[in-house]
Every structure is written in C-alpha cells, then in structure tokens.
C-alpha atoms as a PDB file:
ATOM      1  CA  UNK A   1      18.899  15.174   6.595  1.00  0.00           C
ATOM      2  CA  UNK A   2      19.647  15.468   2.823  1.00  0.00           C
ATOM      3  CA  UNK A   3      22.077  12.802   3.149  1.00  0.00           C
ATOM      4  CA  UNK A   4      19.690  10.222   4.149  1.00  0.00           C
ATOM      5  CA  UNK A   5      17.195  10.804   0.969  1.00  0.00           C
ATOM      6  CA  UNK A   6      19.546   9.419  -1.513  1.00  0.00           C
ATOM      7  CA  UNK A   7      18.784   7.261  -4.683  1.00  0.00           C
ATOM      8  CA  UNK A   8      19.289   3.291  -3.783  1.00  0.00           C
ATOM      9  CA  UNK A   9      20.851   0.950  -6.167  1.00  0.00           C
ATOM     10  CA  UNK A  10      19.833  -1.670  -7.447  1.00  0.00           C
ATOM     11  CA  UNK A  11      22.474  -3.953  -5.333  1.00  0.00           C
ATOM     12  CA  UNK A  12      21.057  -1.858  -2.099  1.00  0.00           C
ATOM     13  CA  UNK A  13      17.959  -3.328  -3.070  1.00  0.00           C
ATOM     14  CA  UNK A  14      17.168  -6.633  -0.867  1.00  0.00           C
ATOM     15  CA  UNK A  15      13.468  -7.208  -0.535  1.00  0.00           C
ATOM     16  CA  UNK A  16      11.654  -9.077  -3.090  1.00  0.00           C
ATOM     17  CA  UNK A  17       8.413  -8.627  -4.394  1.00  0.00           C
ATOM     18  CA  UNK A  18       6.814 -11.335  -1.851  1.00  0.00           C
ATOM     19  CA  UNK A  19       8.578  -9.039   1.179  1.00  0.00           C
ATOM     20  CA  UNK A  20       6.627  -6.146   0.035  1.00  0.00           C
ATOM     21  CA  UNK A  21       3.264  -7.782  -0.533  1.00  0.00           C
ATOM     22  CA  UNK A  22       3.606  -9.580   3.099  1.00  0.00           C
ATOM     23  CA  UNK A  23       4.688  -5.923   4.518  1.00  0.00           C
ATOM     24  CA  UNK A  24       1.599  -3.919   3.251  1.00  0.00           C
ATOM     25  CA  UNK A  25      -0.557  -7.200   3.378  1.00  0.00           C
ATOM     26  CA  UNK A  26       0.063  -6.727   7.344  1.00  0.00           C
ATOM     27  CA  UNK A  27      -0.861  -3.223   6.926  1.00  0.00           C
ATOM     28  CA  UNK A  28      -4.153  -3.693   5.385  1.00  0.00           C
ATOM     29  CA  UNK A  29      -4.787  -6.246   8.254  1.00  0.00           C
ATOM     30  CA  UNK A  30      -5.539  -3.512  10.977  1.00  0.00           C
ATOM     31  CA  UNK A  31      -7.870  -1.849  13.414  1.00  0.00           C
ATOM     32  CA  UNK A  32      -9.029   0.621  10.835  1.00  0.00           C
ATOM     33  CA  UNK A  33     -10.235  -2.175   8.508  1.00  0.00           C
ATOM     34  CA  UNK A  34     -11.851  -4.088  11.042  1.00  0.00           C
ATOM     35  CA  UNK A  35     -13.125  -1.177  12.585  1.00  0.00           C
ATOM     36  CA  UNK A  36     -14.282  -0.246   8.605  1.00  0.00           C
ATOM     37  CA  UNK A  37     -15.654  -3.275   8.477  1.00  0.00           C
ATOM     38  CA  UNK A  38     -18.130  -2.909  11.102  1.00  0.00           C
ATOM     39  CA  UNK A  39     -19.508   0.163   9.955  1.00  0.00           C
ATOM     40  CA  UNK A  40     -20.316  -1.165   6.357  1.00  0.00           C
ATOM     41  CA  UNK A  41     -22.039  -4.604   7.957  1.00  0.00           C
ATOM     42  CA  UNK A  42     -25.244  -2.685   7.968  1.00  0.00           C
ATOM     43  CA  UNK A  43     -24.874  -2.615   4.214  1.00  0.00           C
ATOM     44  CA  UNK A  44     -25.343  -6.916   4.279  1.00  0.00           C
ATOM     45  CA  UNK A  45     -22.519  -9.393   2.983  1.00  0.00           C
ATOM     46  CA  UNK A  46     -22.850  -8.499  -0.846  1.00  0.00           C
ATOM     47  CA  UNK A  47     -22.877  -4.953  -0.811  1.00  0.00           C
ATOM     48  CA  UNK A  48     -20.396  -4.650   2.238  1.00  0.00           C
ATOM     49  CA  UNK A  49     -18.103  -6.978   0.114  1.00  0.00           C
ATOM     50  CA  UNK A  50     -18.458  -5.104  -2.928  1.00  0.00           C
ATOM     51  CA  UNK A  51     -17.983  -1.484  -0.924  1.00  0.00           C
ATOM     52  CA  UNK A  52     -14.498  -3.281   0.795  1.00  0.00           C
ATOM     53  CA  UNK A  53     -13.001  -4.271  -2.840  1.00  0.00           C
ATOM     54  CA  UNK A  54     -13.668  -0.923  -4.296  1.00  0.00           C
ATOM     55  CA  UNK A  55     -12.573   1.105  -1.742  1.00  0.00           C
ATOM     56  CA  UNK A  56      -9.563  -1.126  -1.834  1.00  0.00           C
ATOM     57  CA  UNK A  57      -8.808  -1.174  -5.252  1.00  0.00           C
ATOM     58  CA  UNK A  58      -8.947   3.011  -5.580  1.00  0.00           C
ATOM     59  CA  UNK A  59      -6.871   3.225  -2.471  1.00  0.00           C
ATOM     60  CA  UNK A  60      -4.149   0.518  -3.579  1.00  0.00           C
ATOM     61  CA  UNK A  61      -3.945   2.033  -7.217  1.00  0.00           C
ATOM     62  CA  UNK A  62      -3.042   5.472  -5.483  1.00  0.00           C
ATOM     63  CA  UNK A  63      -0.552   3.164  -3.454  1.00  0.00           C
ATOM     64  CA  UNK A  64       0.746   1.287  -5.852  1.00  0.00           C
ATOM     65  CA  UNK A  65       1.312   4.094  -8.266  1.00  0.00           C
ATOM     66  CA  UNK A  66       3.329   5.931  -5.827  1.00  0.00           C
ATOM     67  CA  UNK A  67       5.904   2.608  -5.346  1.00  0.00           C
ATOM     68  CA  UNK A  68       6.422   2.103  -8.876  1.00  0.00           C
ATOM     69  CA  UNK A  69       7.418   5.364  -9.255  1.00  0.00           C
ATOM     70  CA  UNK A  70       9.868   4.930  -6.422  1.00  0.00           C
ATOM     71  CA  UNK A  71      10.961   1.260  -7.914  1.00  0.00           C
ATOM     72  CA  UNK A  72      11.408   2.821 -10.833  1.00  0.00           C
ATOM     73  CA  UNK A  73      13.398   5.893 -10.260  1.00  0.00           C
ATOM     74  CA  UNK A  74      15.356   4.761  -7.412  1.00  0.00           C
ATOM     75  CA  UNK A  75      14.054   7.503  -5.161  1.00  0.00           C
ATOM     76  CA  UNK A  76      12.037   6.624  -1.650  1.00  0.00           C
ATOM     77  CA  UNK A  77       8.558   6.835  -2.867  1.00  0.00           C
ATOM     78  CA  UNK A  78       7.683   9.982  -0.445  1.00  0.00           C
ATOM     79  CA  UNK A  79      10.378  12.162  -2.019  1.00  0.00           C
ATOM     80  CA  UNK A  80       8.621  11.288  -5.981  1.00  0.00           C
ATOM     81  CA  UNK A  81       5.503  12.066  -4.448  1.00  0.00           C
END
C-alpha cells in the first residue's frame, strides 16, 4: 500500500487545468445538488441563489485549498490532508 502513495512528477503529471475543472464541474452537477436545490426553493429565487453561491464558495475554498496543497507538494491531496 505504501508504494502506491508516492510523490508524482511533474512529467507524471498529464491533466491540465481545464481536465480538472470539467472533472469536479461533473461532480458538483449531482443528485445532492439538485436534491439541495429543492430544499432551499422555499427560500424564493434570490435568496435560494444567494444560499447556493455561498455554500459553494465555503465548500470549494476547503476544496480547493486541499488541491493546491497537493499541486504543490507533489503528494495526492488526501495524504497532505
């Protein structure tokens, strides 16, 4: 098992940035946000908008801090965290 956590290179490294924002773009897109979604349509467009960003933006800066630090240090991104 300790052979398979391993730092990767930079020439092991083949997605681009547009790979990874298609990958967890698809993610978002899910059951749980539409479900999500109907549970906050009580709230009206506005609100219910504004509620979706936020919680989006807190839970992508969690996300997003966790891959840089695994960009960064070569390491997958659930060993740095």
């Amino acid at each position: 098992m300790a052979e398979a956590l391993h730092r990767v290179t930079d020439a092991e490294r083949d997605h681009s940035g547009w790979d990874l924002f298609l990958l967890w773009a698809g993610a978002g897109i899910a059951l749980p946000e539409i479900w999500a979604g109907g549970l906050i349509v009580q709230l009206g467009l506005t609100a219910g908008l504004l509620a979706a960003v936020l919680g989006h933006l807190v839970g992508n800066t969690v996300l997003a801090a966790a891959g840089w630090i695994g960009a960064r240090t070569g390491a997958p991104a659930i060993v740095t965290t």
